[in-house]
PDB file of N, CA and C in Angstrom:
ATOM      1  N   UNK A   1      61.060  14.679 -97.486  1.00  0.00           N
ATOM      2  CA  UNK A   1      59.919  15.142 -96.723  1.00  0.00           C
ATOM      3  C   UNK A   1      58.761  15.479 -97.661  1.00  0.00           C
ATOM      4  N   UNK A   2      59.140  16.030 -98.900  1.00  0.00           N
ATOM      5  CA  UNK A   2      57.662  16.247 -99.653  1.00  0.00           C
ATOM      6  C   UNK A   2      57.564  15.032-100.464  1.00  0.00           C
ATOM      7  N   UNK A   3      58.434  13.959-100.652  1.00  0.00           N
ATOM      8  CA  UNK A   3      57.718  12.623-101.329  1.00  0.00           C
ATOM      9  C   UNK A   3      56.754  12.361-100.366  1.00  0.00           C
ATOM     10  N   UNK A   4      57.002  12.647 -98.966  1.00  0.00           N
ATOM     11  CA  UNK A   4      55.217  12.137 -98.201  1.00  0.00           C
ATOM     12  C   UNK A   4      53.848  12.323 -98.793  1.00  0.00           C
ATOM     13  N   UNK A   5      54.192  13.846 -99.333  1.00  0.00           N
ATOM     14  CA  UNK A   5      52.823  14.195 -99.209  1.00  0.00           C
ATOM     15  C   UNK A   5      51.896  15.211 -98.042  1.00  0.00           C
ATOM     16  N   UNK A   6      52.831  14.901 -97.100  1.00  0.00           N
ATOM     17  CA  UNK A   6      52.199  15.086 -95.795  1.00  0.00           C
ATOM     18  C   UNK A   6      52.397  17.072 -95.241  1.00  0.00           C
ATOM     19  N   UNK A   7      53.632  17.763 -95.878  1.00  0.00           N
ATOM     20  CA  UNK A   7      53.788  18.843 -96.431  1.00  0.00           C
ATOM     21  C   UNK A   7      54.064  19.451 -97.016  1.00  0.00           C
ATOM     22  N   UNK A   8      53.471  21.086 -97.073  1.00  0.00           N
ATOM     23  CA  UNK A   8      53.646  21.943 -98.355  1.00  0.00           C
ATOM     24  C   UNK A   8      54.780  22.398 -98.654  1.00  0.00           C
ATOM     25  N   UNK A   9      55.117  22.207 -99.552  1.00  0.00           N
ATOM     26  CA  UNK A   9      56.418  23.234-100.155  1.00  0.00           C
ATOM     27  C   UNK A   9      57.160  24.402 -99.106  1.00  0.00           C
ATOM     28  N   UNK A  10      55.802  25.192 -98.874  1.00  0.00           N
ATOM     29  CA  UNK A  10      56.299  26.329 -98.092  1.00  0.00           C
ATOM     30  C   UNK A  10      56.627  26.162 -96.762  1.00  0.00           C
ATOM     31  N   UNK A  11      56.159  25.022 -96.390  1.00  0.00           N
ATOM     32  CA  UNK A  11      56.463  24.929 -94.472  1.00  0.00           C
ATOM     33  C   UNK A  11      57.644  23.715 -94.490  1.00  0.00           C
ATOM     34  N   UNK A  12      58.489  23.525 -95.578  1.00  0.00           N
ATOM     35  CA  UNK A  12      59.380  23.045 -95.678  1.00  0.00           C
ATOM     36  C   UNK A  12      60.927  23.780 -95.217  1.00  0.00           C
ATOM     37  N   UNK A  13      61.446  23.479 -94.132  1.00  0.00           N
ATOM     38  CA  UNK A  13      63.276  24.193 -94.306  1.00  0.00           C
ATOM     39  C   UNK A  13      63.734  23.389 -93.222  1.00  0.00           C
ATOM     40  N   UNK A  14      65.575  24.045 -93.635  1.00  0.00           N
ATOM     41  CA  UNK A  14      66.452  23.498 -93.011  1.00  0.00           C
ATOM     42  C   UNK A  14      67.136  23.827 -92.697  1.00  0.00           C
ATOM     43  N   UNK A  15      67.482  23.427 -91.080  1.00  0.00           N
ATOM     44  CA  UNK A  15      68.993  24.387 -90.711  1.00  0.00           C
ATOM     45  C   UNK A  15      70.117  23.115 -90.267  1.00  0.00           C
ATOM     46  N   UNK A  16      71.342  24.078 -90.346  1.00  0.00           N
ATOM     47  CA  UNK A  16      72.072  23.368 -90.416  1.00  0.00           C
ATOM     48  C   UNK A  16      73.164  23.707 -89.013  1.00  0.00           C
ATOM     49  N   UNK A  17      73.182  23.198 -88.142  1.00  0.00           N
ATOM     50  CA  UNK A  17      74.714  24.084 -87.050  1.00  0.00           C
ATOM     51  C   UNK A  17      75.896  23.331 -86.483  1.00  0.00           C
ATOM     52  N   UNK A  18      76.683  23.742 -87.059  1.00  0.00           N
ATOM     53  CA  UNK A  18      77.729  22.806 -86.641  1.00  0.00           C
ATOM     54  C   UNK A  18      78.225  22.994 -85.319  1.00  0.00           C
ATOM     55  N   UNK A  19      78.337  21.811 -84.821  1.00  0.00           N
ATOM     56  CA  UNK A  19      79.217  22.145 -83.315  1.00  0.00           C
ATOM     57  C   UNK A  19      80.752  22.255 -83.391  1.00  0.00           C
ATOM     58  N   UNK A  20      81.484  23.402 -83.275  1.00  0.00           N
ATOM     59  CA  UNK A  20      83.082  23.035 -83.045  1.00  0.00           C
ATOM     60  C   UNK A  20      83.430  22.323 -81.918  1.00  0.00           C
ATOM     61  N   UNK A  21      82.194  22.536 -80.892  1.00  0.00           N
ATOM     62  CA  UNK A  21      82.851  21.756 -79.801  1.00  0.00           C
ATOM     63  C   UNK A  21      81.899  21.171 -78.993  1.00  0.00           C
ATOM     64  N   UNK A  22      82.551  19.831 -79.456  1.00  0.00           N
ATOM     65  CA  UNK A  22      81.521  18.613 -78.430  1.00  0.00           C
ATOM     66  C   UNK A  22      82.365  17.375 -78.179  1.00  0.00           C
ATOM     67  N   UNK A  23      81.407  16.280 -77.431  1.00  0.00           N
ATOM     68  CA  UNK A  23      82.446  15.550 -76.479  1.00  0.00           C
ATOM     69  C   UNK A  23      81.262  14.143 -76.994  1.00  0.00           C
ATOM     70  N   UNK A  24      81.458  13.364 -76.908  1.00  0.00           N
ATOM     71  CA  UNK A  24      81.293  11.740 -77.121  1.00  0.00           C
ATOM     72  C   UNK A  24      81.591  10.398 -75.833  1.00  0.00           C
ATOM     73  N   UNK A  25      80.967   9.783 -75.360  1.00  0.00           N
ATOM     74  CA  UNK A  25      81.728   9.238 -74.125  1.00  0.00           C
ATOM     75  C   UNK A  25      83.069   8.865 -73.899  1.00  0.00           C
ATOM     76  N   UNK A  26      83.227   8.099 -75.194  1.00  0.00           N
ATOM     77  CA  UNK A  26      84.833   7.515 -74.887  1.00  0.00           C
ATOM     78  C   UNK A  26      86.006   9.031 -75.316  1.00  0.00           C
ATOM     79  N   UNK A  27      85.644  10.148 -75.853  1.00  0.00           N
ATOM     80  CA  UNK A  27      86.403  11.286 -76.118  1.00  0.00           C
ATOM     81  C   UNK A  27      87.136  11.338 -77.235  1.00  0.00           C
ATOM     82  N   UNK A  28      87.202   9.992 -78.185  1.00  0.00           N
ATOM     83  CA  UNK A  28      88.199   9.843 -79.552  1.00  0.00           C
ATOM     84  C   UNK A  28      87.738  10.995 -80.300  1.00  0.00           C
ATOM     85  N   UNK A  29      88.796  11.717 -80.294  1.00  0.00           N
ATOM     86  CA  UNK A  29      88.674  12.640 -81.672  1.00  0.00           C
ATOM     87  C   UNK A  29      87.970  12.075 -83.107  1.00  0.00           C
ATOM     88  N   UNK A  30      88.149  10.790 -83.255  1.00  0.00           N
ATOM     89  CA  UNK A  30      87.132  10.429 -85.026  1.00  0.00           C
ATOM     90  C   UNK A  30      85.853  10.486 -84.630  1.00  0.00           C
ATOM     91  N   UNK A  31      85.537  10.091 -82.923  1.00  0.00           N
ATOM     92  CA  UNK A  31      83.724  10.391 -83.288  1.00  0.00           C
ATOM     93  C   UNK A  31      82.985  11.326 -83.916  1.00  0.00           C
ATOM     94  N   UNK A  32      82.230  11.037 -84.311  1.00  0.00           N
ATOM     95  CA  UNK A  32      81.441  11.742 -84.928  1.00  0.00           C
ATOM     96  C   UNK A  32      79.768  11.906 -84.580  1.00  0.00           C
ATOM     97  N   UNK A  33      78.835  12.848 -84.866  1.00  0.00           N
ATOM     98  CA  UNK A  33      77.352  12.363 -84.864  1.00  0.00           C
ATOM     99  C   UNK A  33      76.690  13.771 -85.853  1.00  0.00           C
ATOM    100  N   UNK A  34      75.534  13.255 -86.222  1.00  0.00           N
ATOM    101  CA  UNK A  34      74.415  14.207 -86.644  1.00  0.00           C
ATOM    102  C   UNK A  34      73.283  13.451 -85.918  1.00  0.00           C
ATOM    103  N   UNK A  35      72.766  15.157 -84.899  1.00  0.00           N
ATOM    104  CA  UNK A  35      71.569  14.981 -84.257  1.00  0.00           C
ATOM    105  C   UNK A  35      70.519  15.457 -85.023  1.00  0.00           C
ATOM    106  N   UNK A  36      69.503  14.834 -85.500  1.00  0.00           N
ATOM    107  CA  UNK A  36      68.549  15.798 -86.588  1.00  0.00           C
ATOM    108  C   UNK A  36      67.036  15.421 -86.028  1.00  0.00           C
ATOM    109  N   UNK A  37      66.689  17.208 -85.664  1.00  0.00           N
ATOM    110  CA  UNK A  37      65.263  17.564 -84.806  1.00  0.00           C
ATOM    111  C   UNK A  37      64.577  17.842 -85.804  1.00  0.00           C
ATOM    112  N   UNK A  38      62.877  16.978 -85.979  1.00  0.00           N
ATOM    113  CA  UNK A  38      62.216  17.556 -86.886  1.00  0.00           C
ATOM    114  C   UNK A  38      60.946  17.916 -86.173  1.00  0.00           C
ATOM    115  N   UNK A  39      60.424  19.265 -86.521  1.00  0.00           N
ATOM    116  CA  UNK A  39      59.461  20.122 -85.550  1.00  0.00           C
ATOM    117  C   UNK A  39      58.516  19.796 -86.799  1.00  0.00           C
ATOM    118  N   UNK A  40      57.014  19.530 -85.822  1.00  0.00           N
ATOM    119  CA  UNK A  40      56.214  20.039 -87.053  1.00  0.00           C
ATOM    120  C   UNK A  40      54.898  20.484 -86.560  1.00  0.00           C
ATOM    121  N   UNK A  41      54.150  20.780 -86.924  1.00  0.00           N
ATOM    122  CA  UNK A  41      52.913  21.030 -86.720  1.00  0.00           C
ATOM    123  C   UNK A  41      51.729  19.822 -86.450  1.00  0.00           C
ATOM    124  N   UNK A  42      50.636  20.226 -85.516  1.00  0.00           N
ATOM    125  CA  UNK A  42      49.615  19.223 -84.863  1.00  0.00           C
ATOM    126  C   UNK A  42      49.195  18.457 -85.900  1.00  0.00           C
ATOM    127  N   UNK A  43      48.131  17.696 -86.134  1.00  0.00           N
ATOM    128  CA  UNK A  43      47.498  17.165 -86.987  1.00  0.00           C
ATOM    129  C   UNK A  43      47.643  15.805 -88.264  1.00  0.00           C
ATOM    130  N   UNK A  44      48.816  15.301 -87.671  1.00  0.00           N
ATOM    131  CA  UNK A  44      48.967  14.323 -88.576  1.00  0.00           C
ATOM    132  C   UNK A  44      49.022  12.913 -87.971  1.00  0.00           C
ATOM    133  N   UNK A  45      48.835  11.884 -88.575  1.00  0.00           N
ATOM    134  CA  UNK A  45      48.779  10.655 -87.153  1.00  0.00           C
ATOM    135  C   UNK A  45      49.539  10.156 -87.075  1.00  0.00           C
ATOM    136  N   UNK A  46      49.944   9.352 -85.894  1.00  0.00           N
ATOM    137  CA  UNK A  46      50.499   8.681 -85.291  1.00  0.00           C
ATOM    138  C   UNK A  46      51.413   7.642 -86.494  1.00  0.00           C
ATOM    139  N   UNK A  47      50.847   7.178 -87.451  1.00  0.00           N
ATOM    140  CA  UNK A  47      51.151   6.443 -88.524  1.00  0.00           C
ATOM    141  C   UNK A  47      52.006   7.173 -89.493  1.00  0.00           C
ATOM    142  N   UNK A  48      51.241   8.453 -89.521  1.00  0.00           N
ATOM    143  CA  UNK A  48      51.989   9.808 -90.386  1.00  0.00           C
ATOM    144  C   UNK A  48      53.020  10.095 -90.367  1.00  0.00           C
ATOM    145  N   UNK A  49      53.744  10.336 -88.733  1.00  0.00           N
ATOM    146  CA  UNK A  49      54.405  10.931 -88.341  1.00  0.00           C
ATOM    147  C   UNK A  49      55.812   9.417 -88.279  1.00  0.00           C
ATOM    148  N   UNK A  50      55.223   8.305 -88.069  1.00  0.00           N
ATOM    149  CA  UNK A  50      55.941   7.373 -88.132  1.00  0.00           C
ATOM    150  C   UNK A  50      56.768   6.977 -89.916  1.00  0.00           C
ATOM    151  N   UNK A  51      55.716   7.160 -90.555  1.00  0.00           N
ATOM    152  CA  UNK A  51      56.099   6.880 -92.021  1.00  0.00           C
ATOM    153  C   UNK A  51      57.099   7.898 -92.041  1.00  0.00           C
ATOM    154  N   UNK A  52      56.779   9.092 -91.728  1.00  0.00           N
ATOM    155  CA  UNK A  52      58.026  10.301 -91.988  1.00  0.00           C
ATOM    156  C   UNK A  52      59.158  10.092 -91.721  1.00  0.00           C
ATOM    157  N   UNK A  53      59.591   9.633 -90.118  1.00  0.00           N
ATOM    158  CA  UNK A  53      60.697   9.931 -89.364  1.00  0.00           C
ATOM    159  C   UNK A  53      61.252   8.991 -89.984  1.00  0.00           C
ATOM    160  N   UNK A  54      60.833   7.079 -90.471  1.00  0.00           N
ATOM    161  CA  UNK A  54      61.380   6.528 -91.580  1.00  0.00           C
ATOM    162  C   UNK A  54      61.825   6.994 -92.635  1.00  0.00           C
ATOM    163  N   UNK A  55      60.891   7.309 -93.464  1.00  0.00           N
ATOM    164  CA  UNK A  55      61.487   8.103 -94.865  1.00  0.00           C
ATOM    165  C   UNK A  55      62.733   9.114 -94.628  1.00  0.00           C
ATOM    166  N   UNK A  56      62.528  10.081 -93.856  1.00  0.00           N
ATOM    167  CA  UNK A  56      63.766  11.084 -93.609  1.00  0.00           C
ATOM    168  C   UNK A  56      65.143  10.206 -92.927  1.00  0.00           C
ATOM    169  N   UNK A  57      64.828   9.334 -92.014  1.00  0.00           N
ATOM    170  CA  UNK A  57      65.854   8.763 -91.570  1.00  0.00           C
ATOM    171  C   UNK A  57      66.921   7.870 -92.560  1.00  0.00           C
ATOM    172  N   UNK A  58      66.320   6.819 -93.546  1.00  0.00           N
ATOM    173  CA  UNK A  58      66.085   5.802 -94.517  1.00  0.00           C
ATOM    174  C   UNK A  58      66.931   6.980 -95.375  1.00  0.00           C
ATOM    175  N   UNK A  59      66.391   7.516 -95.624  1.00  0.00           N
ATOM    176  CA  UNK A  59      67.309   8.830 -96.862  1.00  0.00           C
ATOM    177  C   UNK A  59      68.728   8.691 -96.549  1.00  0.00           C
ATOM    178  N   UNK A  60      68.851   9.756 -94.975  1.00  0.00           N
ATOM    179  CA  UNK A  60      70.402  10.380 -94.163  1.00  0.00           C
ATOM    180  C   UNK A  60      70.960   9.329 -94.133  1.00  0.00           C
ATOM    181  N   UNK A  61      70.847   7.888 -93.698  1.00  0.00           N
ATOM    182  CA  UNK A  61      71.716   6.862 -93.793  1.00  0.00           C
ATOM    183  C   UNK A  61      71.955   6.301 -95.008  1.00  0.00           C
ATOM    184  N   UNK A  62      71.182   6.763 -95.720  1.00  0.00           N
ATOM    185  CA  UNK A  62      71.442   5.748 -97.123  1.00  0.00           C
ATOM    186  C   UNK A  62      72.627   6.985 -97.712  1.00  0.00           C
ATOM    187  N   UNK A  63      72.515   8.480 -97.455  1.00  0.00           N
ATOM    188  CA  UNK A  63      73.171   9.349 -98.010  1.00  0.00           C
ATOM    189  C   UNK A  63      74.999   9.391 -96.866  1.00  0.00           C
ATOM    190  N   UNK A  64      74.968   8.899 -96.073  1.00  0.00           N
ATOM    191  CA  UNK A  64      76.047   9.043 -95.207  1.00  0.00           C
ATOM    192  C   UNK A  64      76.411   7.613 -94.715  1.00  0.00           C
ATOM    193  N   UNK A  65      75.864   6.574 -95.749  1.00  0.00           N
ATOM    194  CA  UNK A  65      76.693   5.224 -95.705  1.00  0.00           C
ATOM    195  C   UNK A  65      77.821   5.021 -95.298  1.00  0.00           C
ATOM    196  N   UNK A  66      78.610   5.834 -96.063  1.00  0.00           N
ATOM    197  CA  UNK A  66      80.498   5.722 -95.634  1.00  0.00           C
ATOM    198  C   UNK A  66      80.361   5.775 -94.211  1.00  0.00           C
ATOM    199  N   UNK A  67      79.553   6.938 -94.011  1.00  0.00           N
ATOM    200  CA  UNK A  67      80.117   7.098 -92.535  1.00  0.00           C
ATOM    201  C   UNK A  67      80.213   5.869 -91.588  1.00  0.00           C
ATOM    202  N   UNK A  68      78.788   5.121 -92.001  1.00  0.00           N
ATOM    203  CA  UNK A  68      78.986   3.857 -91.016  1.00  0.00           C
ATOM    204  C   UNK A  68      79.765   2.627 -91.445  1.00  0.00           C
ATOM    205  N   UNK A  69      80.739   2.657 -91.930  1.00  0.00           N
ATOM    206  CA  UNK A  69      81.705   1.652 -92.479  1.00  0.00           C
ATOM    207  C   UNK A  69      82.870   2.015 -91.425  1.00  0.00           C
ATOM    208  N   UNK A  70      83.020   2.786 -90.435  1.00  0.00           N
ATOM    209  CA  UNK A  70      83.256   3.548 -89.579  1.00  0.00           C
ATOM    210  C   UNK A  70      82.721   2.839 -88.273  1.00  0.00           C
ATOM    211  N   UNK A  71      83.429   2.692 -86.894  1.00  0.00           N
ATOM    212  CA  UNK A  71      83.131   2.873 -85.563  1.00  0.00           C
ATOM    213  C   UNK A  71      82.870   3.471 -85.089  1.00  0.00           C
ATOM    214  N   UNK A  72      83.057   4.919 -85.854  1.00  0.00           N
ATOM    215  CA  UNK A  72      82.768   6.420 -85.074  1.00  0.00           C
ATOM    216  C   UNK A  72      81.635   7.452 -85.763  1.00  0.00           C
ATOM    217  N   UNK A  73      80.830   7.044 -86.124  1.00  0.00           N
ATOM    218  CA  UNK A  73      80.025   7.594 -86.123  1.00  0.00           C
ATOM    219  C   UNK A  73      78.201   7.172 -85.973  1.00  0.00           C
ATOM    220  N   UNK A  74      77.456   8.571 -85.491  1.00  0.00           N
ATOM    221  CA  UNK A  74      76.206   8.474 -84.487  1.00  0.00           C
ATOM    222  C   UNK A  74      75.125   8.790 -85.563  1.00  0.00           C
ATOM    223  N   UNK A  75      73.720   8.482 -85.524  1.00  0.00           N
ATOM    224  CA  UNK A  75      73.280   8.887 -86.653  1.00  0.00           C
ATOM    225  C   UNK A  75      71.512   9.117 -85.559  1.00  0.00           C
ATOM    226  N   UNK A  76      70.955  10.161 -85.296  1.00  0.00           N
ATOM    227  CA  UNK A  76      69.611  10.396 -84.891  1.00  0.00           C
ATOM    228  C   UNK A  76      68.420  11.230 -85.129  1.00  0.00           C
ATOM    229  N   UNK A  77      67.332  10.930 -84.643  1.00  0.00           N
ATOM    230  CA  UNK A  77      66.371  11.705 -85.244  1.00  0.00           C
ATOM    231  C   UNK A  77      65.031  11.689 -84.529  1.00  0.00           C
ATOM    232  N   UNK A  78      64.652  12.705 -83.746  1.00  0.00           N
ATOM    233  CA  UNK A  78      63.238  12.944 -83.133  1.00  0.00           C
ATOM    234  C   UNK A  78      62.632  13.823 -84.006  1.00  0.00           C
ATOM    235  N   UNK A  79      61.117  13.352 -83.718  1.00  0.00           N
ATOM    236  CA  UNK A  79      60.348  14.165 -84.210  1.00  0.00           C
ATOM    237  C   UNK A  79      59.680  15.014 -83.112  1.00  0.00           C
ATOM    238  N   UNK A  80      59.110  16.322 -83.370  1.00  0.00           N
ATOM    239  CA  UNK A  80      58.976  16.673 -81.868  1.00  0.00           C
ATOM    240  C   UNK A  80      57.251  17.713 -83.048  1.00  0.00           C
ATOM    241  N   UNK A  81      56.636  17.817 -82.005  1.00  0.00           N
ATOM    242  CA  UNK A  81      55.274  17.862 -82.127  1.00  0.00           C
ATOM    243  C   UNK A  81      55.133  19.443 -81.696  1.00  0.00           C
ATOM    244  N   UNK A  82      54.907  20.416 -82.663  1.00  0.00           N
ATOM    245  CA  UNK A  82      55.017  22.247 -82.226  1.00  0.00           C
ATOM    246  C   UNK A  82      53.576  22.287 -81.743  1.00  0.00           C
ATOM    247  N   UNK A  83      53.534  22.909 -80.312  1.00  0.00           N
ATOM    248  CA  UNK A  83      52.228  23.295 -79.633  1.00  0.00           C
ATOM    249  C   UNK A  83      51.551  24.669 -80.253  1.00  0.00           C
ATOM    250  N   UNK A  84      50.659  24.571 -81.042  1.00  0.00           N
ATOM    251  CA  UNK A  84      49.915  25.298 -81.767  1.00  0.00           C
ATOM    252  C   UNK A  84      49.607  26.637 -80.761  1.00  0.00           C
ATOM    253  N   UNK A  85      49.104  26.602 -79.961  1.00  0.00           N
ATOM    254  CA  UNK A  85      49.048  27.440 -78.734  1.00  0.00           C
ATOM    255  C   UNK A  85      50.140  28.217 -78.455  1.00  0.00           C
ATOM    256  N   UNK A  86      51.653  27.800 -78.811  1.00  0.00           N
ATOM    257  CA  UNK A  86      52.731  28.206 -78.312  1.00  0.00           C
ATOM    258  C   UNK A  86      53.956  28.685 -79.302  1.00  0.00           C
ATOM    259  N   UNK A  87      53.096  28.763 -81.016  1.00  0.00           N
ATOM    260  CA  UNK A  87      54.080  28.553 -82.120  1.00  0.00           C
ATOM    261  C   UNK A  87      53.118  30.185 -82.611  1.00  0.00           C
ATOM    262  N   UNK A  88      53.654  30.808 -83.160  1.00  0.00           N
ATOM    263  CA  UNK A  88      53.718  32.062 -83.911  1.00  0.00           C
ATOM    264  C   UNK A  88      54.422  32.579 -85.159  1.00  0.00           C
ATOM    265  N   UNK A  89      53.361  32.003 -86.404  1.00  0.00           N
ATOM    266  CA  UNK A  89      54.155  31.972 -87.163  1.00  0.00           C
ATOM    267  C   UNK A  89      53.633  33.385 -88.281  1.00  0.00           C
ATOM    268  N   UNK A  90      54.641  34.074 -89.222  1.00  0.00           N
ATOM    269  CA  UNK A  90      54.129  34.520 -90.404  1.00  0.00           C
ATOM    270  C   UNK A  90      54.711  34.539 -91.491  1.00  0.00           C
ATOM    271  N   UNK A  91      53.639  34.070 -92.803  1.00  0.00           N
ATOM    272  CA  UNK A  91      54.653  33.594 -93.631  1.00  0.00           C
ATOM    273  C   UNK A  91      54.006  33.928 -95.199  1.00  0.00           C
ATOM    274  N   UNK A  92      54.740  34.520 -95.590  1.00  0.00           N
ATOM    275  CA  UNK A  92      53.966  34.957 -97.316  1.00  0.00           C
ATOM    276  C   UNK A  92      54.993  34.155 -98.085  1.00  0.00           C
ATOM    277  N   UNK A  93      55.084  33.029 -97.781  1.00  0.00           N
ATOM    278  CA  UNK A  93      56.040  32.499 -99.282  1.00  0.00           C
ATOM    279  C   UNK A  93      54.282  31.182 -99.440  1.00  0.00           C
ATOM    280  N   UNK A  94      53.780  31.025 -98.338  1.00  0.00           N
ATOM    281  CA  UNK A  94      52.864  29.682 -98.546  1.00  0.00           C
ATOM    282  C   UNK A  94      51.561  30.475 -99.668  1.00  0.00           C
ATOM    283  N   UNK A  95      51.277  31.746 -99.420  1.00  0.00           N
ATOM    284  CA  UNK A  95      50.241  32.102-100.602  1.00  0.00           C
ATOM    285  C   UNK A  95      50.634  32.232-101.976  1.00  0.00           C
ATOM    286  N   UNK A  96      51.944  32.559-101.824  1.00  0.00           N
ATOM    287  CA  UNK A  96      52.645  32.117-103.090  1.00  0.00           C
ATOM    288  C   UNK A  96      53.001  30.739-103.952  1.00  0.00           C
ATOM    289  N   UNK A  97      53.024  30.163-103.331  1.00  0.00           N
ATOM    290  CA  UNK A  97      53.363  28.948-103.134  1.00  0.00           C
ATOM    291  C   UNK A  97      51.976  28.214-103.718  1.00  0.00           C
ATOM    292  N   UNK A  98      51.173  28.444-103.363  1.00  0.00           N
ATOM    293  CA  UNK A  98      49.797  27.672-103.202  1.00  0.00           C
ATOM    294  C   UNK A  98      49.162  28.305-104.840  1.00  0.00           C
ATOM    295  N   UNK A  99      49.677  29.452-105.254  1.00  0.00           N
ATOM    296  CA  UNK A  99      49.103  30.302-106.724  1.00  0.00           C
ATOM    297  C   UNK A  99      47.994  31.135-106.271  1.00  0.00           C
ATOM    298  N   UNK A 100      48.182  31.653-104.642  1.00  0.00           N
ATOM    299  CA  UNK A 100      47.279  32.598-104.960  1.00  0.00           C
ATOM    300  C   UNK A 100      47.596  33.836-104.524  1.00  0.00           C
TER     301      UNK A 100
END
């Protein structure tokens, strides 16, 4: 995400949650999936946001190859667009961050 360019250091993170319990259509215990939501803030274009969800995607599969040598496993990724109007944020690691 920061080989883009596109953000700062500080509005960078990651969570991680595992499900103990979930279900797959056919129900085989080997399925597998990682659903991965990336939130971000207004202002970047259409092109921007496309180069990203590549790059981040292009990474997770290249890093979880094995997995798809495999029948059972799911691999996804939205990007979802935070309504500025509706996001509340505060954050002192970005003035740090920035050297000032």
């Amino acid at each position: 995400v920061l080989d883009t360019g596109l953000f700062e250091t500080g509005a960078v993170r990651v969570r991680a949650f595992r499900a103990e319990a979930y279900a797959m259509a056919d129900s085989l215990p080997e399925n597998a999936f990682l659903d991965m939501s990336f939130r971000i803030g207004t202002g970047r274009s259409p092109d921007e946001k496309k180069r990203t969800g590549e790059a981040v995607f292009a990474a997770v599969s290249e890093y979880l190859a094995g997995l798809f040598e495999t029948p059972h496993f799911a691999l996804s990724l939205e990007i979802r667009e935070i309504d500025p109007e509706l996001s509340w944020k505060r954050n002192a690691i970005h003035p740090r961050l920035r050297g000032k």
